[in-house]
C-alpha atoms as a PDB file:
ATOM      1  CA  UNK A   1       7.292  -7.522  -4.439  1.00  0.00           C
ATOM      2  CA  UNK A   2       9.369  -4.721  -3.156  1.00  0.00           C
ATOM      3  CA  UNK A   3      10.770  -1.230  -3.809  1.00  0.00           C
ATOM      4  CA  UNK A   4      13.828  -0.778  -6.568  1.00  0.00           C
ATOM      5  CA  UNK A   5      14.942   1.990  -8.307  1.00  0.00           C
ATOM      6  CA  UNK A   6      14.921   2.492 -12.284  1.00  0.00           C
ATOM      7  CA  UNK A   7      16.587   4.689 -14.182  1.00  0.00           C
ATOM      8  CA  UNK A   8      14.783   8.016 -15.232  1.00  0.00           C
ATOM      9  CA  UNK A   9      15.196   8.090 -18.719  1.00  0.00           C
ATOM     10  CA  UNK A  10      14.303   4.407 -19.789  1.00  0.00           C
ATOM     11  CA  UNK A  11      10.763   5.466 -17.688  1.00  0.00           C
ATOM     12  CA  UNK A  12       7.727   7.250 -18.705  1.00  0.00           C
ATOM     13  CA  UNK A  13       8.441  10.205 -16.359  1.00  0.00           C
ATOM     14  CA  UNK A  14      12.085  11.226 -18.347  1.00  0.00           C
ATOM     15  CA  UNK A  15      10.668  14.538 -19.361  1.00  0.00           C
ATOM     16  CA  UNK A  16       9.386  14.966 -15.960  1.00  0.00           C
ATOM     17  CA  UNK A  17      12.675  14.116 -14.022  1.00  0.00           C
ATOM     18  CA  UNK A  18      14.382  16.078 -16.051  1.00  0.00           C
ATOM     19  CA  UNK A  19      12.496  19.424 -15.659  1.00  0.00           C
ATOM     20  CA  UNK A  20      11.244  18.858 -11.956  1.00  0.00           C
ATOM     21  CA  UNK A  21      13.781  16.658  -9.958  1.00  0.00           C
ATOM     22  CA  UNK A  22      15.898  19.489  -9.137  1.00  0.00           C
ATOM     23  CA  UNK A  23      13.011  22.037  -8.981  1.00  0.00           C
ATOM     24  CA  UNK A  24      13.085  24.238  -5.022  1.00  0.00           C
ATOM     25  CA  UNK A  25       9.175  23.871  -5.088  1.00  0.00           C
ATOM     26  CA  UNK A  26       8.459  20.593  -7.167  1.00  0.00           C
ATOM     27  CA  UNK A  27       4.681  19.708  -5.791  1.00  0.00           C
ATOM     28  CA  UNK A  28       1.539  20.742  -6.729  1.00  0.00           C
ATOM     29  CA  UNK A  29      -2.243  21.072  -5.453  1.00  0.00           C
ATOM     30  CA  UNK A  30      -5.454  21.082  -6.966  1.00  0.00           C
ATOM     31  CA  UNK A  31      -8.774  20.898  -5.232  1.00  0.00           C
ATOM     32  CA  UNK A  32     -12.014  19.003  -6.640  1.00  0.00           C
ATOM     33  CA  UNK A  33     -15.174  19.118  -4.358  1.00  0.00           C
ATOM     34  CA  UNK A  34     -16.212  15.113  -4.388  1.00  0.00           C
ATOM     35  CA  UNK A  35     -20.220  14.283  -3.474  1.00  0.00           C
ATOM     36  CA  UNK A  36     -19.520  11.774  -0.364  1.00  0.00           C
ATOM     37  CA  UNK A  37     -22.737  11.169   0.582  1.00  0.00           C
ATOM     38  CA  UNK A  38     -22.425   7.120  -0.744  1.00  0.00           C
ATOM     39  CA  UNK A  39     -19.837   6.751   2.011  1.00  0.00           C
ATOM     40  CA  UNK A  40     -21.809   8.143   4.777  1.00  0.00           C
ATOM     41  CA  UNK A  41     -24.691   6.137   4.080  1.00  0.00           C
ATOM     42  CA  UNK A  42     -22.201   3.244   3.807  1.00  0.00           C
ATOM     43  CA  UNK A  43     -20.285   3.794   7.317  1.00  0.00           C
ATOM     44  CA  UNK A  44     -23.678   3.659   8.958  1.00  0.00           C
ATOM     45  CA  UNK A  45     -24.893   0.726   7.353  1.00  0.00           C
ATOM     46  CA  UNK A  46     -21.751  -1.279   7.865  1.00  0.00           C
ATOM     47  CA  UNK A  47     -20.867   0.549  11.438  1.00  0.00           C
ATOM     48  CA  UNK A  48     -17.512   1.555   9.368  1.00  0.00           C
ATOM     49  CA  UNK A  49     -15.794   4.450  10.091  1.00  0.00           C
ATOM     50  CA  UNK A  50     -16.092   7.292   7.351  1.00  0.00           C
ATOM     51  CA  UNK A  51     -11.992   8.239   7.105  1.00  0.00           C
ATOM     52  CA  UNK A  52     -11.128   4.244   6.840  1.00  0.00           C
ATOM     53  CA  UNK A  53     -13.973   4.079   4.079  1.00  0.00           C
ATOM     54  CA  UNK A  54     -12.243   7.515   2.114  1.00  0.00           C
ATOM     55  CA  UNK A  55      -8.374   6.132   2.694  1.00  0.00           C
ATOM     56  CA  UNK A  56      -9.835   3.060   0.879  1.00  0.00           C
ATOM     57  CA  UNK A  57     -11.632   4.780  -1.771  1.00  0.00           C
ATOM     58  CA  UNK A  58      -8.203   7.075  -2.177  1.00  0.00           C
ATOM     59  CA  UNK A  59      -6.118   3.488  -2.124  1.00  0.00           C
ATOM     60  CA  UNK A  60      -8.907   1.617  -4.942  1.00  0.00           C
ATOM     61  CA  UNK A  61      -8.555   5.202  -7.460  1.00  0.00           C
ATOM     62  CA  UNK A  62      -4.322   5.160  -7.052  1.00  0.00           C
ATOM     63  CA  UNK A  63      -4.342   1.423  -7.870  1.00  0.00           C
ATOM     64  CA  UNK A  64      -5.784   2.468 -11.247  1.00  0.00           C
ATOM     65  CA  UNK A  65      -3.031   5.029 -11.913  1.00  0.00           C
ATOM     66  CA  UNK A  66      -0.056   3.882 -13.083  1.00  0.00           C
ATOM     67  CA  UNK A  67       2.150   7.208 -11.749  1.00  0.00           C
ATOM     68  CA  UNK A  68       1.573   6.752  -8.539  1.00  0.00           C
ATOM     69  CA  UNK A  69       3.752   2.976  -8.602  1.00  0.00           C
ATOM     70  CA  UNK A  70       6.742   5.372  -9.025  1.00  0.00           C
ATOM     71  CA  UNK A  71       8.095   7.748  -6.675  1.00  0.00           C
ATOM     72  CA  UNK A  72      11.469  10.151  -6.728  1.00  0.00           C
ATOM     73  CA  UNK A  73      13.184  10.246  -3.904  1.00  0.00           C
ATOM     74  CA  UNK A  74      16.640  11.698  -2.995  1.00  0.00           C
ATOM     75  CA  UNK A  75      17.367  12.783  -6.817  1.00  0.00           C
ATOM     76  CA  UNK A  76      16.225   8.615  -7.951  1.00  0.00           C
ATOM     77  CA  UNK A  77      13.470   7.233  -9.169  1.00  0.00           C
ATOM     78  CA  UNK A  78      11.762   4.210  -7.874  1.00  0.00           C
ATOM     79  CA  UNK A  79       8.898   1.797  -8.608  1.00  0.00           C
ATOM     80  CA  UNK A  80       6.936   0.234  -6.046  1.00  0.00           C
ATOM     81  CA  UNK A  81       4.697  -3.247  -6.349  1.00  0.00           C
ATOM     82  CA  UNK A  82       2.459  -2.273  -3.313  1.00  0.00           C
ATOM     83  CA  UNK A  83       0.419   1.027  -2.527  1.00  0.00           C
ATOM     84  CA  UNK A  84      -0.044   2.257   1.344  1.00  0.00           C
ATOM     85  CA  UNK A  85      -1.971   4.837   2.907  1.00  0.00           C
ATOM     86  CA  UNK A  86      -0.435   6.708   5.869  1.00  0.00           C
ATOM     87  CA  UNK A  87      -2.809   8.252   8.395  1.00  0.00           C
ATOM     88  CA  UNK A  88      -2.121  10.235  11.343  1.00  0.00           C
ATOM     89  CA  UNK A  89      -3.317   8.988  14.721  1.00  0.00           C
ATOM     90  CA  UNK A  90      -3.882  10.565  18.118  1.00  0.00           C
ATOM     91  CA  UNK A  91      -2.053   8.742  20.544  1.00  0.00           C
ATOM     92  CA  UNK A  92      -2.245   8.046  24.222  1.00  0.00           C
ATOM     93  CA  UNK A  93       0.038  10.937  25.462  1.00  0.00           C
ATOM     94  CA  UNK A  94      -1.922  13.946  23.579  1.00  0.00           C
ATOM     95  CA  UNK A  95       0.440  13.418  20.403  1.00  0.00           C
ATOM     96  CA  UNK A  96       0.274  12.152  16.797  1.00  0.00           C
ATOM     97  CA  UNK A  97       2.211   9.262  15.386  1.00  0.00           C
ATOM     98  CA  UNK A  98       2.501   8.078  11.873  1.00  0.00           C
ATOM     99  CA  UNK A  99       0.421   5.097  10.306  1.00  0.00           C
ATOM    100  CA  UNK A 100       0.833   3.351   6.881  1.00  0.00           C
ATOM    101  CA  UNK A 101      -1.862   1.094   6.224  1.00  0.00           C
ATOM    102  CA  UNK A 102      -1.364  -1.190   3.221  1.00  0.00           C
ATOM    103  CA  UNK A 103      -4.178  -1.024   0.650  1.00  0.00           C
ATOM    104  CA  UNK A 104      -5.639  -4.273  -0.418  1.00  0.00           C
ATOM    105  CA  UNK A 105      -8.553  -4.307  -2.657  1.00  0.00           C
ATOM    106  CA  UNK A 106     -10.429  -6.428   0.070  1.00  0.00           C
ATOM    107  CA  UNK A 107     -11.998  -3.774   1.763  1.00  0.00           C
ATOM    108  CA  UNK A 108     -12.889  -5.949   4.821  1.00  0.00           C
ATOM    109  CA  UNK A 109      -9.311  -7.006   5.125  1.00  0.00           C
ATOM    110  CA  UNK A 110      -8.249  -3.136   4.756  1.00  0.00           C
ATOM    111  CA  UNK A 111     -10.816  -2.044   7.469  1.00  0.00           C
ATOM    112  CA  UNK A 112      -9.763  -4.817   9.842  1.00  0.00           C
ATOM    113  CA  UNK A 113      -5.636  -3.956   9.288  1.00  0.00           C
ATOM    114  CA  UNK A 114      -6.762  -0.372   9.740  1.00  0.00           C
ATOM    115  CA  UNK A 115      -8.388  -0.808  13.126  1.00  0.00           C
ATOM    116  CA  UNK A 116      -5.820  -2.885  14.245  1.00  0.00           C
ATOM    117  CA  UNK A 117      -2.891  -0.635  13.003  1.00  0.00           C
ATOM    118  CA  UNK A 118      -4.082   2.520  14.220  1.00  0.00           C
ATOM    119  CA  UNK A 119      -4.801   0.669  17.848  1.00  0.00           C
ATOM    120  CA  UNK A 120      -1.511   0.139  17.890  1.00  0.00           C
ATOM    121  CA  UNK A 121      -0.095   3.120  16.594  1.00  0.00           C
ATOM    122  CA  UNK A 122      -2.490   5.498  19.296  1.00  0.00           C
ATOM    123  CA  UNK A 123      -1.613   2.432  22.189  1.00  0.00           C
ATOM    124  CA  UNK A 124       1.801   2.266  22.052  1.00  0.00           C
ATOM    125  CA  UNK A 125       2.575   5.950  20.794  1.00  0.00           C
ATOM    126  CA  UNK A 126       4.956   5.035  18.149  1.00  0.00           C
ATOM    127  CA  UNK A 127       4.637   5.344  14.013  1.00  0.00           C
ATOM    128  CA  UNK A 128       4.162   2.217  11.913  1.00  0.00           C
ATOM    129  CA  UNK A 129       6.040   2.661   8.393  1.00  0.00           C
ATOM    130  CA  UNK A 130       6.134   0.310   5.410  1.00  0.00           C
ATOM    131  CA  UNK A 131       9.118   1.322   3.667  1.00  0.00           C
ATOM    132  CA  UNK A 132       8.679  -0.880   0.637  1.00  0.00           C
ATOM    133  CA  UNK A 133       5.291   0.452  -0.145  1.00  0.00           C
ATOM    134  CA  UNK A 134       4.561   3.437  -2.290  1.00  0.00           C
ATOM    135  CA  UNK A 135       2.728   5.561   0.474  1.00  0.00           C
ATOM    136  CA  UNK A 136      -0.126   7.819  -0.180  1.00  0.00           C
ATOM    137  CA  UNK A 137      -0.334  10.618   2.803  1.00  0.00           C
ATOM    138  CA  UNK A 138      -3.622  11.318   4.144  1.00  0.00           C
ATOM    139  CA  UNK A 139      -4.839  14.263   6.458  1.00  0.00           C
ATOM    140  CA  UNK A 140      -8.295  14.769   8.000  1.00  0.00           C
ATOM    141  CA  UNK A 141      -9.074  18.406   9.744  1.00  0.00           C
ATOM    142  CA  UNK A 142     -12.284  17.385  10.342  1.00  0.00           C
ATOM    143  CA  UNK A 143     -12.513  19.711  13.197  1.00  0.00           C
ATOM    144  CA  UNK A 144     -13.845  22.587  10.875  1.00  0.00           C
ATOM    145  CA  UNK A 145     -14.965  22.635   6.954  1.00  0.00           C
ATOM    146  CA  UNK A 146     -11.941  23.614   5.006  1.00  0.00           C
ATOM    147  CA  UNK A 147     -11.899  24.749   1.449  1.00  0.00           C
ATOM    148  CA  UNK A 148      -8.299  23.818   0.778  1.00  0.00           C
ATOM    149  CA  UNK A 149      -4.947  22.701   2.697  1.00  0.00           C
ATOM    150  CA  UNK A 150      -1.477  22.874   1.132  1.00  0.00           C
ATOM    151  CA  UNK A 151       0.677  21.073   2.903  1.00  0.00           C
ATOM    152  CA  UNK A 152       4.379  22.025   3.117  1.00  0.00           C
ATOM    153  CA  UNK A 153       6.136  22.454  -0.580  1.00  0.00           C
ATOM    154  CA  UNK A 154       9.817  21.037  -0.367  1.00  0.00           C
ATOM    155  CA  UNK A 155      12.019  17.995  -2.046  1.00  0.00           C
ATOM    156  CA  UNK A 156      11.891  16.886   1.642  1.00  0.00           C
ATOM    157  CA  UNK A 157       8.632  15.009   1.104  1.00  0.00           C
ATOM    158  CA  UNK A 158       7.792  14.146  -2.004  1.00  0.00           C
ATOM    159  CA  UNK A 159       5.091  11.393  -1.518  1.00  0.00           C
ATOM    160  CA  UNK A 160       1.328  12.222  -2.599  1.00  0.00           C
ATOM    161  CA  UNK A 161      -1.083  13.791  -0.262  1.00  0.00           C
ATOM    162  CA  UNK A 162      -4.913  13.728   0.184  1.00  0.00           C
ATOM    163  CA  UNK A 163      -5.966  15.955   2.975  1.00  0.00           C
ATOM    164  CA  UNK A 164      -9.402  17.246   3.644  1.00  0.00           C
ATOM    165  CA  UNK A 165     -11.692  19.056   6.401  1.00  0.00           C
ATOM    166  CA  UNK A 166     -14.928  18.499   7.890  1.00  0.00           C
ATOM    167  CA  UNK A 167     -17.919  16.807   5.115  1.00  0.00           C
ATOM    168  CA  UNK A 168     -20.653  19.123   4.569  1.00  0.00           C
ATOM    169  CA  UNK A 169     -24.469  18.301   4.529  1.00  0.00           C
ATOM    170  CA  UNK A 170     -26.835  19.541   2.448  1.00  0.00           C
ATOM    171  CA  UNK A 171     -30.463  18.688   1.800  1.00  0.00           C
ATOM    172  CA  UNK A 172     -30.162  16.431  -0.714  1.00  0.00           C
ATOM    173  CA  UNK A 173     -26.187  15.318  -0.601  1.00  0.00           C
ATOM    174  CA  UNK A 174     -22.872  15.782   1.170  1.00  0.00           C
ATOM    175  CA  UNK A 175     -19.912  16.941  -0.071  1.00  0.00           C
ATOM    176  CA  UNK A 176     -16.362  16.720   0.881  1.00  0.00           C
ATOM    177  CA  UNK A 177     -13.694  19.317  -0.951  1.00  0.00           C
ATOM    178  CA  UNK A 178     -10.642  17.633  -1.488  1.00  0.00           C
ATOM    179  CA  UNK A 179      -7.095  18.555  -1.867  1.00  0.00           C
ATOM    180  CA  UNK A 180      -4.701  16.512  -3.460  1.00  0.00           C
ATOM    181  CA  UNK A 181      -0.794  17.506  -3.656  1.00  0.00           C
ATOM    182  CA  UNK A 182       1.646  15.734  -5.506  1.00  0.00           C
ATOM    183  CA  UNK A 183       4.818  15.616  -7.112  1.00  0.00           C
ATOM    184  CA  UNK A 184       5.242  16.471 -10.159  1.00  0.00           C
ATOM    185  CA  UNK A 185       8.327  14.535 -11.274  1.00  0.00           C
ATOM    186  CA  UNK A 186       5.961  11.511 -10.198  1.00  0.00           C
ATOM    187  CA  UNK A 187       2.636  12.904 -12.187  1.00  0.00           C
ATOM    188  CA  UNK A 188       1.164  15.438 -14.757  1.00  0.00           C
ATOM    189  CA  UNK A 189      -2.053  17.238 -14.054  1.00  0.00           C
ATOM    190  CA  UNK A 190      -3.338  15.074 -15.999  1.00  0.00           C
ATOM    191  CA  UNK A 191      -2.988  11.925 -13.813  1.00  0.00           C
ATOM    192  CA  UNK A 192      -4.036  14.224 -11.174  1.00  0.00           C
ATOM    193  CA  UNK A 193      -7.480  14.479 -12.427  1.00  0.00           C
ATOM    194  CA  UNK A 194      -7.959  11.268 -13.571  1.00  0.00           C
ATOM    195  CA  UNK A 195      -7.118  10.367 -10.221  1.00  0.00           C
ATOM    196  CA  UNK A 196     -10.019  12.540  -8.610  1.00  0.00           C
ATOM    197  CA  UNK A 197     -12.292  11.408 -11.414  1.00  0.00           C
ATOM    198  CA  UNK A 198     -11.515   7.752 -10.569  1.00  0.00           C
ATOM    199  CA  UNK A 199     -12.074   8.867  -6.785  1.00  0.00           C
ATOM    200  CA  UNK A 200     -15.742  10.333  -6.996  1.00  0.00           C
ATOM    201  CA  UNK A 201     -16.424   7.258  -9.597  1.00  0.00           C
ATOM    202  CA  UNK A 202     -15.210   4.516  -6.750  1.00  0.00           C
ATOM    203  CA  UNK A 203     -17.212   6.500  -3.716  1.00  0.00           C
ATOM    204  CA  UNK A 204     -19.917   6.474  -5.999  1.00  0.00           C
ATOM    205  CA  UNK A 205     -20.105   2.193  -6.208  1.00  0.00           C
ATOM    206  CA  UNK A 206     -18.761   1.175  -3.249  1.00  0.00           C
END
């Protein structure tokens, strides 16, 4: 179980790596408005906190995608055994640090490694990276609703992102937009959606 690089054009993504591995501005965003209120009803039942409930949610959809086991990375291509999600954490000294949390489909065991990771991430004010795990970025702005966020567009960083604002309540549901940027050496649009598909379908059951 462990990160290792394969070669492009023996992979499903040749086409891909081909056209978009040298590309200035190789990610893309799309935006799908998700009904969340199963995971609000949830976290209060459960006294579990809403974002560990989505990151979980994000982790259970990506497992069901086979793109998002490969990643490029500094003009390669690897594939990955394990999936992660990163969130960001306010630490002790008014910063942020950096926090991969490795998805298991246990979501007791993921809430319990996710309170205990991000404890240590905001106690000791330093970033917790699993370098052998394919990591799926998260960012919550739940200080105000947001319609979209694009995060920055560069080879620099070319893992997946999920990043969202504040949930908004209506009378008879809430709903959460979502934006989802990824690259697309490592995914069409059409893994895209059936990613956001899978997500509203696994907030929907939990």
């Amino acid at each position: 179980m462990m990160k290792r690089e394969i070669k492009p054009q023996e992979s499903s993504r040749a086409q891909a790596f081909s056209m978009w591995m040298l590309s200035p501005m190789p990610m893309v965003t799309v935006v799908k408005t998700l009904d969340v209120s199963r995971l609000v009803k949830v976290g209060k039942k459960n006294g579990m906190k809403f974002n560990m409930l989505l990151c979980w949610c994000i982790g259970k959809a990506a497992s069901q995608v086979q793109e998002f086991y490969t990643l490029p990375l500094d003009g390669k291509l690897y594939c990955y055994d394990m999936l992660a999600i990163n969130v960001i954490v306010e630490n002790g000294k008014g910063g942020i640090n950096s926090c991969d949390i490795p998805f298991s489909n246990d979501i007791q065991q993921f809430n319990s490694d996710y309170l205990e990771l991000t404890r240590r991430s905001a106690s000791e004010c330093e970033s917790l990276f699993l370098e052998e795990y394919m990591v799926i970025g998260t960012s919550a702005m739940i200080q105000t609703e947001l319609d979209c966020i694009v995060n920055q567009y560069s080879d620099k960083f070319s893992n997946p992102m999920v990043m969202w604002g504040k949930f908004r309540r209506g009378w008879f549901k809430t709903v959460l937009p979502i934006s989802f940027q990824f690259h697309h050496v490592q995914m069409d649009g059409g893994q895209a959606a059936q990613f956001l598909d899978g997500l509203q379908r696994v907030i929907k059951i939990i």
